[in-house]
C-alpha atoms as a PDB file:
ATOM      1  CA  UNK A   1      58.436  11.713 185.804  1.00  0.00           C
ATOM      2  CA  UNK A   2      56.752  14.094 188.250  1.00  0.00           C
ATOM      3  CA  UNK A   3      53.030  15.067 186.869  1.00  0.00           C
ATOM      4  CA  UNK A   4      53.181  18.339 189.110  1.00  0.00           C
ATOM      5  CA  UNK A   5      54.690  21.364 190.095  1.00  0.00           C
ATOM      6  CA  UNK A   6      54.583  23.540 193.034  1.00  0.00           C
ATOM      7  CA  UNK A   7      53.397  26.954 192.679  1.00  0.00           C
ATOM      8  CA  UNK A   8      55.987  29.464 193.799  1.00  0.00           C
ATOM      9  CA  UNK A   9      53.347  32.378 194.941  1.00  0.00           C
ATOM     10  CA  UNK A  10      51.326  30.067 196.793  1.00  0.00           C
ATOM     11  CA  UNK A  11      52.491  26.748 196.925  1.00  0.00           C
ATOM     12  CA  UNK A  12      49.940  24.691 195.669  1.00  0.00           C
ATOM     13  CA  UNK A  13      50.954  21.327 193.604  1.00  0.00           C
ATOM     14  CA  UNK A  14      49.615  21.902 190.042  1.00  0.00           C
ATOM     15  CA  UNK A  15      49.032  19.337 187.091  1.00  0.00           C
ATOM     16  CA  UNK A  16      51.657  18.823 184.500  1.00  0.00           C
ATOM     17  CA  UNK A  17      50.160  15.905 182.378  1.00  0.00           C
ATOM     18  CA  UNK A  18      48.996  18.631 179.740  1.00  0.00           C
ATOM     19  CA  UNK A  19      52.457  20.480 179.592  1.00  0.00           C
ATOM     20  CA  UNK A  20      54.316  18.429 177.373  1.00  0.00           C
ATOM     21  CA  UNK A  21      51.511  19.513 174.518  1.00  0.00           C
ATOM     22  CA  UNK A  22      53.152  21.921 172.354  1.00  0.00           C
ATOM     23  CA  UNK A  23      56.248  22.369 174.088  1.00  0.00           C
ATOM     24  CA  UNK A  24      58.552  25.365 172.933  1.00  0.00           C
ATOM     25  CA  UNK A  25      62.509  24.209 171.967  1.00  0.00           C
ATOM     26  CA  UNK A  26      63.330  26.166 175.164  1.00  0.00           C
ATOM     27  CA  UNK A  27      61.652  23.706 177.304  1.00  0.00           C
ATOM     28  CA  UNK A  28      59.820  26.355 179.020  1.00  0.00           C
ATOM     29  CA  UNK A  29      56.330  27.336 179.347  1.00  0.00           C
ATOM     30  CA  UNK A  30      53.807  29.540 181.277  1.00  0.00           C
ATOM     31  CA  UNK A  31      50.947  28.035 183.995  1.00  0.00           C
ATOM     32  CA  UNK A  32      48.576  29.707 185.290  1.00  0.00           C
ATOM     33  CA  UNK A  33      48.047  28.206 189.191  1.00  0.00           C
ATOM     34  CA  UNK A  34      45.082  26.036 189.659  1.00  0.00           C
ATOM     35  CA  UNK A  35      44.640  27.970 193.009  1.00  0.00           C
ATOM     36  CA  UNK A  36      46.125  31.376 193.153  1.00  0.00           C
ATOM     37  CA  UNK A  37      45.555  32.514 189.095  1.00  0.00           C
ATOM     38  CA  UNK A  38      49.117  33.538 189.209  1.00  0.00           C
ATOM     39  CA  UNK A  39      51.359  32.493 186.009  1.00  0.00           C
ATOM     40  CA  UNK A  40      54.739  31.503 186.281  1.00  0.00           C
ATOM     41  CA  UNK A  41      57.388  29.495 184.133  1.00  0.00           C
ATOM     42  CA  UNK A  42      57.949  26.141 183.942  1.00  0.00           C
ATOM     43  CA  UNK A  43      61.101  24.663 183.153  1.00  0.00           C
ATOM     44  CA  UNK A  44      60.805  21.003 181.987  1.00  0.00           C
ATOM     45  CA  UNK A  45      63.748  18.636 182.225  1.00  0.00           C
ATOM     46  CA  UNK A  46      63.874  15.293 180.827  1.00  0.00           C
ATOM     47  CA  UNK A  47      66.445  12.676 182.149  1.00  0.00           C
ATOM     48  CA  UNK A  48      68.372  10.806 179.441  1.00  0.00           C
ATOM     49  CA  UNK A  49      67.033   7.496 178.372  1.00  0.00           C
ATOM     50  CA  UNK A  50      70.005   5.061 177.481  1.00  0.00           C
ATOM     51  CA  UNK A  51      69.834   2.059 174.547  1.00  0.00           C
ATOM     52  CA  UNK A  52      72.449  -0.190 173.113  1.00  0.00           C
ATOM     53  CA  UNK A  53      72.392  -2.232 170.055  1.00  0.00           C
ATOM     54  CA  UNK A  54      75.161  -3.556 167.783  1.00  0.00           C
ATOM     55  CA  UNK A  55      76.373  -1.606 165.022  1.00  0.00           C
ATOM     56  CA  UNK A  56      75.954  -3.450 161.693  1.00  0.00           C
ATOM     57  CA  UNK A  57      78.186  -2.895 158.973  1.00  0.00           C
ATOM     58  CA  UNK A  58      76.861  -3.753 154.849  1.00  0.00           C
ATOM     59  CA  UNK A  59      78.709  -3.779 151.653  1.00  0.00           C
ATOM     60  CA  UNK A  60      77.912  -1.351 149.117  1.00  0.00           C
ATOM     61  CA  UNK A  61      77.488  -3.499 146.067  1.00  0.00           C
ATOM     62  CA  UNK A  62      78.558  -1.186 143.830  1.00  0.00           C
ATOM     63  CA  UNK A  63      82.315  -0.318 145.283  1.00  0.00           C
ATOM     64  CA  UNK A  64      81.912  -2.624 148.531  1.00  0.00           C
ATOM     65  CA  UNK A  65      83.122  -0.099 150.937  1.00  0.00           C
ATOM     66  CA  UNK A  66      81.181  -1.006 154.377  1.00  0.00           C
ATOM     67  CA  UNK A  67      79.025   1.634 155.820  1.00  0.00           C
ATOM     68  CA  UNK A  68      76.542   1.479 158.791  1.00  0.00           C
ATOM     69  CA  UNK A  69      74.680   4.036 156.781  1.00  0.00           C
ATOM     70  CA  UNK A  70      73.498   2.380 153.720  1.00  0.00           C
ATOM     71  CA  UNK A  71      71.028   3.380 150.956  1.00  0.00           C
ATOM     72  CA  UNK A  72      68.844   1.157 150.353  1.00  0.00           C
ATOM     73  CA  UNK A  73      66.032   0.823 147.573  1.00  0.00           C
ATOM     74  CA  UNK A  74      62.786   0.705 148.582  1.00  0.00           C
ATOM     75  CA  UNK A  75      63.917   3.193 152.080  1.00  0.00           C
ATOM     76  CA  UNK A  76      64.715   6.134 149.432  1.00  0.00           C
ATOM     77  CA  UNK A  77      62.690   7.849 147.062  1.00  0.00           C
ATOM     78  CA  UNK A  78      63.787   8.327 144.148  1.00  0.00           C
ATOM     79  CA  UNK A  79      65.471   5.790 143.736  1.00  0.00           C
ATOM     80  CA  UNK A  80      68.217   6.088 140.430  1.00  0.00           C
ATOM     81  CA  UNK A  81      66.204   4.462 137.640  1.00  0.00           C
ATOM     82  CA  UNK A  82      69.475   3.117 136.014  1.00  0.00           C
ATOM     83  CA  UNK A  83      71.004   1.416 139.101  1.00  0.00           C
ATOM     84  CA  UNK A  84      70.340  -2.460 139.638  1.00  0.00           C
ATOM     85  CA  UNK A  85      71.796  -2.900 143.338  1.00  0.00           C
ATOM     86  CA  UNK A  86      70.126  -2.588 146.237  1.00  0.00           C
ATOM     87  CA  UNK A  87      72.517  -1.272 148.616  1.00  0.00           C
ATOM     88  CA  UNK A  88      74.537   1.314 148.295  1.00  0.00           C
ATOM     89  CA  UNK A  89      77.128   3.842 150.268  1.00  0.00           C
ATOM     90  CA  UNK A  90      75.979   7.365 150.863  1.00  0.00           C
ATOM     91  CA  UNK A  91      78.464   8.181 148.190  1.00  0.00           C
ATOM     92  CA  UNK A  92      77.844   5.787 145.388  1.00  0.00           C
ATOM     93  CA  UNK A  93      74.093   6.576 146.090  1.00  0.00           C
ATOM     94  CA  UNK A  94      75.048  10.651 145.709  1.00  0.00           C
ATOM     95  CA  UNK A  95      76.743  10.118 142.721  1.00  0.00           C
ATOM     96  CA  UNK A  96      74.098   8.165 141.175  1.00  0.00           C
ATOM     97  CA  UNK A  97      71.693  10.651 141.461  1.00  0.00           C
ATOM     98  CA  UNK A  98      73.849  13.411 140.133  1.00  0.00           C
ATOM     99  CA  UNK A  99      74.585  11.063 137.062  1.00  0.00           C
ATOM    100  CA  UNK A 100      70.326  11.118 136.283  1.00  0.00           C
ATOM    101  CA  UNK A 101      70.391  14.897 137.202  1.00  0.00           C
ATOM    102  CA  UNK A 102      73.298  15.437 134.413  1.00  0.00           C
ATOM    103  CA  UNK A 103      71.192  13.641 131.740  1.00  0.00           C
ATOM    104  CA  UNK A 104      67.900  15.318 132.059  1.00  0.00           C
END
């Protein structure tokens, strides 16, 4: 990634280590030239980063349907007081807690 930026007014290659502090969800902030005091707007743009990894299916172990997006006890909080597995679909793990909603 490229630290600087060149002023447009004057030309002068400012530092950019700072502007990633705080960035806006627009990407875009205003600099004030290290040279000529003018502001302008700069645009950041960040270059896509790729990863691979395998996708790993579990059983829920209450109706064994595999997910890749399990439940699991000890990740969530709260947990269902009245469930004994440790794995569960998003589903099952819905359901449970709308079960312990129902009965308070």
């Amino acid at each position: 990634m490229n630290d600087t930026v060149e002023c447009p007014y004057c030309g002068h290659e400012n530092d950019m280590s700072d502007g990633l502090t705080d960035l806006s969800s627009d990407n875009k902030f205003d600099h004030e030239c290290s040279c000529c005091e003018r502001e302008f707007e700069v645009e950041v743009e960040f270059d896509p980063i790729y990863s691979a990894s395998e996708i790993v299916y579990v059983s829920c172990e209450k109706c064994g349907v595999e997910t890749r997006d399990p439940a699991k006890k000890g990740s969530i909080f709260p947990w269902p007081q009245f469930i004994d597995q440790n794995t569960l679909c998003r589903s099952c793990f819905l359901r449970a807690h709308q079960e312990e909603y129902d009965k308070c």
